[in-house]
C-alpha atoms as a PDB file:
ATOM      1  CA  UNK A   1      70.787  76.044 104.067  1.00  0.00           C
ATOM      2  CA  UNK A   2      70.602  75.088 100.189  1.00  0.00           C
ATOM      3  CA  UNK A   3      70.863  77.361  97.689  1.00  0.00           C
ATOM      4  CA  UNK A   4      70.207  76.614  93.803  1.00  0.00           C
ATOM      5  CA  UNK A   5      72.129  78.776  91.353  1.00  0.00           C
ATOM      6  CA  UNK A   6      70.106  79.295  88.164  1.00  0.00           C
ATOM      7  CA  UNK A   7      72.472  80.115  85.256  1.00  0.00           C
ATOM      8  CA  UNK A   8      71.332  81.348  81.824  1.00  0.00           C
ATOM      9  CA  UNK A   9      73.729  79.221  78.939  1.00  0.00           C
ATOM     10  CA  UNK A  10      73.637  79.342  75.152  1.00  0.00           C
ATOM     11  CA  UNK A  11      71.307  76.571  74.085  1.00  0.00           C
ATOM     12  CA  UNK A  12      74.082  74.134  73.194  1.00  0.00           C
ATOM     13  CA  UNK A  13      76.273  75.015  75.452  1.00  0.00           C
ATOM     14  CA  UNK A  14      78.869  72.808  76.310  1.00  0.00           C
ATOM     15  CA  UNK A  15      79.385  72.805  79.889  1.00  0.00           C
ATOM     16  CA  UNK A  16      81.532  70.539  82.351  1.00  0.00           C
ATOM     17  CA  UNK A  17      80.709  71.078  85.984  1.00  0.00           C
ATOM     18  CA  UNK A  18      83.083  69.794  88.548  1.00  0.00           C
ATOM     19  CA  UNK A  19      82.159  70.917  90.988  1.00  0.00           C
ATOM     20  CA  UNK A  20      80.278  68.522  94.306  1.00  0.00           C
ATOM     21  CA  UNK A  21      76.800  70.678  94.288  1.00  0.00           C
ATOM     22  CA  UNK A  22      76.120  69.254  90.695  1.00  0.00           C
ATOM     23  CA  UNK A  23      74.694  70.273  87.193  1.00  0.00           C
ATOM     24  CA  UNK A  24      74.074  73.958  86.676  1.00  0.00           C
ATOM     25  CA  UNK A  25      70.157  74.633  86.221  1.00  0.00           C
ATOM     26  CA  UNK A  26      68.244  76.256  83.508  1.00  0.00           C
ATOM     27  CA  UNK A  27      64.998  78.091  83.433  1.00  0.00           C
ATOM     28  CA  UNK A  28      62.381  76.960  80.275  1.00  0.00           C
ATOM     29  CA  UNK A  29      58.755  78.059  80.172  1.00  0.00           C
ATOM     30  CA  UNK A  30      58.312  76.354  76.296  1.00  0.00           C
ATOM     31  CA  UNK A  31      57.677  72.179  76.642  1.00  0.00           C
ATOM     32  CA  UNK A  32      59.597  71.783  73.271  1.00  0.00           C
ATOM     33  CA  UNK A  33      62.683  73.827  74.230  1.00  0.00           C
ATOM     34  CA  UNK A  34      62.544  71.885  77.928  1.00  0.00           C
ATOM     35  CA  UNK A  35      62.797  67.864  76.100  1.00  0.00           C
ATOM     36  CA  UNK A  36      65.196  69.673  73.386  1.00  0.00           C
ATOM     37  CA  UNK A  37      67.548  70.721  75.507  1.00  0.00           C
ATOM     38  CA  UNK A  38      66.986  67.685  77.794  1.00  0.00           C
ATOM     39  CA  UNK A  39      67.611  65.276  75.242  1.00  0.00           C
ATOM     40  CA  UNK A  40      70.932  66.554  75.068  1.00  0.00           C
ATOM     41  CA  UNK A  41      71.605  65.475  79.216  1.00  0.00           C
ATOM     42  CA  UNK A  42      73.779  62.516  79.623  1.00  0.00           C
ATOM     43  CA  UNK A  43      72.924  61.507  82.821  1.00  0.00           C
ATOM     44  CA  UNK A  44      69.557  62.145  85.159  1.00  0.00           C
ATOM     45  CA  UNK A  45      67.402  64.978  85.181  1.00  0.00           C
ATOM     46  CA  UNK A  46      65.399  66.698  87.221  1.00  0.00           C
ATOM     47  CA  UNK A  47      61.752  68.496  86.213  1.00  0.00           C
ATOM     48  CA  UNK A  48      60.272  71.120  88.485  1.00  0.00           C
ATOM     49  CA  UNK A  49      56.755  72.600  87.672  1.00  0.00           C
ATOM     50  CA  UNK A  50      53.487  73.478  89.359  1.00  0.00           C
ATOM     51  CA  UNK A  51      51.770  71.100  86.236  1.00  0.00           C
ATOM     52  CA  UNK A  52      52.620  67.432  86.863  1.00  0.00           C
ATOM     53  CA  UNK A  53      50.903  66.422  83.097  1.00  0.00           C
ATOM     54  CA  UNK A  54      53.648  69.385  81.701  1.00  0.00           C
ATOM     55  CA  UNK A  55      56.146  67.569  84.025  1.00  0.00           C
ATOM     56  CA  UNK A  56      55.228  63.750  82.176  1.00  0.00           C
ATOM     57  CA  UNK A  57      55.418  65.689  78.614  1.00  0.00           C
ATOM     58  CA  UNK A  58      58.662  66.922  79.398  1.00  0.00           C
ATOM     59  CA  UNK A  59      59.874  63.412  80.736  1.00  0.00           C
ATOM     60  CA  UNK A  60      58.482  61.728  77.972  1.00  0.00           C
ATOM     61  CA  UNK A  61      60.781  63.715  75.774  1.00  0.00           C
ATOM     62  CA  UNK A  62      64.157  62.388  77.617  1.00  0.00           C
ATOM     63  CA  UNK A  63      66.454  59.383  76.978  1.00  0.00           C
ATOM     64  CA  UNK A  64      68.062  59.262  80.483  1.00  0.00           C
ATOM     65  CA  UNK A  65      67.270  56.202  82.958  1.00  0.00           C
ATOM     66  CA  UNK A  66      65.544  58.706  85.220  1.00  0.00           C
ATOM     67  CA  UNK A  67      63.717  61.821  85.921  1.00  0.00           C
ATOM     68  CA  UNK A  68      62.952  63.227  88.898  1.00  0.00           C
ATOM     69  CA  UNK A  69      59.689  65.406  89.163  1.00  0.00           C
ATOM     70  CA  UNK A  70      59.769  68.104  91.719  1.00  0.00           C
ATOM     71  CA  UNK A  71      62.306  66.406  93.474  1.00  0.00           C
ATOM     72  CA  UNK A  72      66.099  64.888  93.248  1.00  0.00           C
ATOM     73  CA  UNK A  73      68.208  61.907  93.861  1.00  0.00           C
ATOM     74  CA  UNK A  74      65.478  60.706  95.931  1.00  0.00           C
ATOM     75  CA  UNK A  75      65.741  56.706  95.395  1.00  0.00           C
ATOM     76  CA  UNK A  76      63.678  53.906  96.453  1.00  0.00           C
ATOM     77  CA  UNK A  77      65.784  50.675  96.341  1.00  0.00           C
ATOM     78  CA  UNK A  78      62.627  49.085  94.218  1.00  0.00           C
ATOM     79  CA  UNK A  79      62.746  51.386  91.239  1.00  0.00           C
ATOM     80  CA  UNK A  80      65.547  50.932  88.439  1.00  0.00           C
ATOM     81  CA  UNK A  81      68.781  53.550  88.742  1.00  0.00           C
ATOM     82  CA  UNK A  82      70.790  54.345  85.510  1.00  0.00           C
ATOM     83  CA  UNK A  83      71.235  52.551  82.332  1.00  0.00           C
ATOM     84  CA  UNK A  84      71.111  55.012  79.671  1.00  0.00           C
ATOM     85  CA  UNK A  85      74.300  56.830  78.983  1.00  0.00           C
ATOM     86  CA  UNK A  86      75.931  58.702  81.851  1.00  0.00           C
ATOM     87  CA  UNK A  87      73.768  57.650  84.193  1.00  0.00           C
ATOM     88  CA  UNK A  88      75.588  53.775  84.467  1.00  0.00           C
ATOM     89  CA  UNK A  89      76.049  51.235  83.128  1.00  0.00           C
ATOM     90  CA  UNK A  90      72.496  48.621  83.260  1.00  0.00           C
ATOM     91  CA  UNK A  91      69.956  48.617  86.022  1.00  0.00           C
ATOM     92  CA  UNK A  92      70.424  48.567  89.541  1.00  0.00           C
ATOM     93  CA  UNK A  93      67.590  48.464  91.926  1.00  0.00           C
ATOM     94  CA  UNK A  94      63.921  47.307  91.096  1.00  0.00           C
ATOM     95  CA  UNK A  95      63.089  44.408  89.022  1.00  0.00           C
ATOM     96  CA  UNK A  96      65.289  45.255  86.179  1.00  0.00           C
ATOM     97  CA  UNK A  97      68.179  44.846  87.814  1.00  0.00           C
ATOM     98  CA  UNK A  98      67.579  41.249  87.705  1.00  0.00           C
ATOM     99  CA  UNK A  99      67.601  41.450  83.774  1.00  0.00           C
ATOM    100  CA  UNK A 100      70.930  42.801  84.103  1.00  0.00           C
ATOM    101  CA  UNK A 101      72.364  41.029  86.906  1.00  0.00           C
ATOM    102  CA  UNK A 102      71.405  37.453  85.817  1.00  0.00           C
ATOM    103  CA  UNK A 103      70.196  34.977  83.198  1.00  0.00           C
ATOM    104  CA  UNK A 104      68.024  32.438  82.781  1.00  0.00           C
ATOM    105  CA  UNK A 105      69.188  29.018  82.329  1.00  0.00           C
ATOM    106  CA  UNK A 106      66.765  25.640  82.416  1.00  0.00           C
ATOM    107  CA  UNK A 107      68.427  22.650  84.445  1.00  0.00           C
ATOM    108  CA  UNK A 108      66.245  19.182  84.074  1.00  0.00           C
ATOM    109  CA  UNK A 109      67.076  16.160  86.251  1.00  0.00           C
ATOM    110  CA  UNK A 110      65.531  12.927  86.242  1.00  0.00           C
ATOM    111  CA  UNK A 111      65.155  11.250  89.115  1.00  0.00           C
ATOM    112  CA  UNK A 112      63.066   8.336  89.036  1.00  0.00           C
ATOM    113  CA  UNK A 113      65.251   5.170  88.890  1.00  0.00           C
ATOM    114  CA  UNK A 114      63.097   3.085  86.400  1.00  0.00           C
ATOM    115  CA  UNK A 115      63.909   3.553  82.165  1.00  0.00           C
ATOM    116  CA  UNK A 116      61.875   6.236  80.161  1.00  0.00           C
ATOM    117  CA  UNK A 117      60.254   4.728  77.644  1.00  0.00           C
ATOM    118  CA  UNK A 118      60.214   7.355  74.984  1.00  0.00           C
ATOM    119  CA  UNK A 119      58.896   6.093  71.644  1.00  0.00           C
ATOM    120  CA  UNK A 120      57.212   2.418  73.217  1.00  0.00           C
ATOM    121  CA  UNK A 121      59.314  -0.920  72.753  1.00  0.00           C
ATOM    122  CA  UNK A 122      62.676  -1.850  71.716  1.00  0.00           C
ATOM    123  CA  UNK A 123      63.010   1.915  70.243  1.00  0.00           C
ATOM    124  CA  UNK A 124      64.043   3.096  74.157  1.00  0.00           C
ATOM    125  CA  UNK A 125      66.890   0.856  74.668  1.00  0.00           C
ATOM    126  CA  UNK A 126      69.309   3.233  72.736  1.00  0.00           C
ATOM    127  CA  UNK A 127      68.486   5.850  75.156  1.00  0.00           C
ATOM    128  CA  UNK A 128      69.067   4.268  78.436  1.00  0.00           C
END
């Protein structure tokens, strides 16, 4: 059995959880007051709504590395996890972690054993 706790808080509450079932939940009906509030979240958040489109205007509102939409901590190794605020520290999983994980770096090697003749005649010899 699972049971979600909705608590009513102060709209800038300040509230530390620490407990292992996670963040407390709050109740918005208002689209505005939802990404307000939202915006405020350190680390990921979770939307639930019957509306998907009021679920993406929400979202769009956020600056956390993810949102979940009538679901959460549901992860699929190929989409990015965390890298805004709380929620870590860069990407890991999908594509971007590859941004974060690596760089690029261009290695040349000649191989043929004859002289390159850059510029045509004698001008060469100082580079070989």
């Amino acid at each position: 059995m699972f049971v979600v706790q909705v608590i009513e808080l102060a709209e800038h509450a300040d509230v530390q959880v620490q407990i292992a079932v996670g963040l407390p939940t709050q109740v918005f009906h208002e689209v505005d007051h939802a990404g307000a509030v939202g915006a405020g979240v350190d680390e990921r958040v979770a939307v639930w709504t019957r509306d998907v489109a009021r679920a993406h205007r929400v979202a769009s509102r956020l600056e956390t590395g993810m949102v979940w939409v009538n679901d959460h901590h549901r992860l699929d190794p190929s989409s990015p996890w965390g890298g805004v605020r709380d929620s870590g520290i860069g990407r890991e999983g999908g594509w971007e972690s590859f941004h974060d994980f690596t760089h690029v770096r261009a290695i040349t090697v000649r191989t043929a054993p004859d002289d390159v003749d850059w510029y045509g005649g004698t001008a060469t010899e100082r580079l070989n």
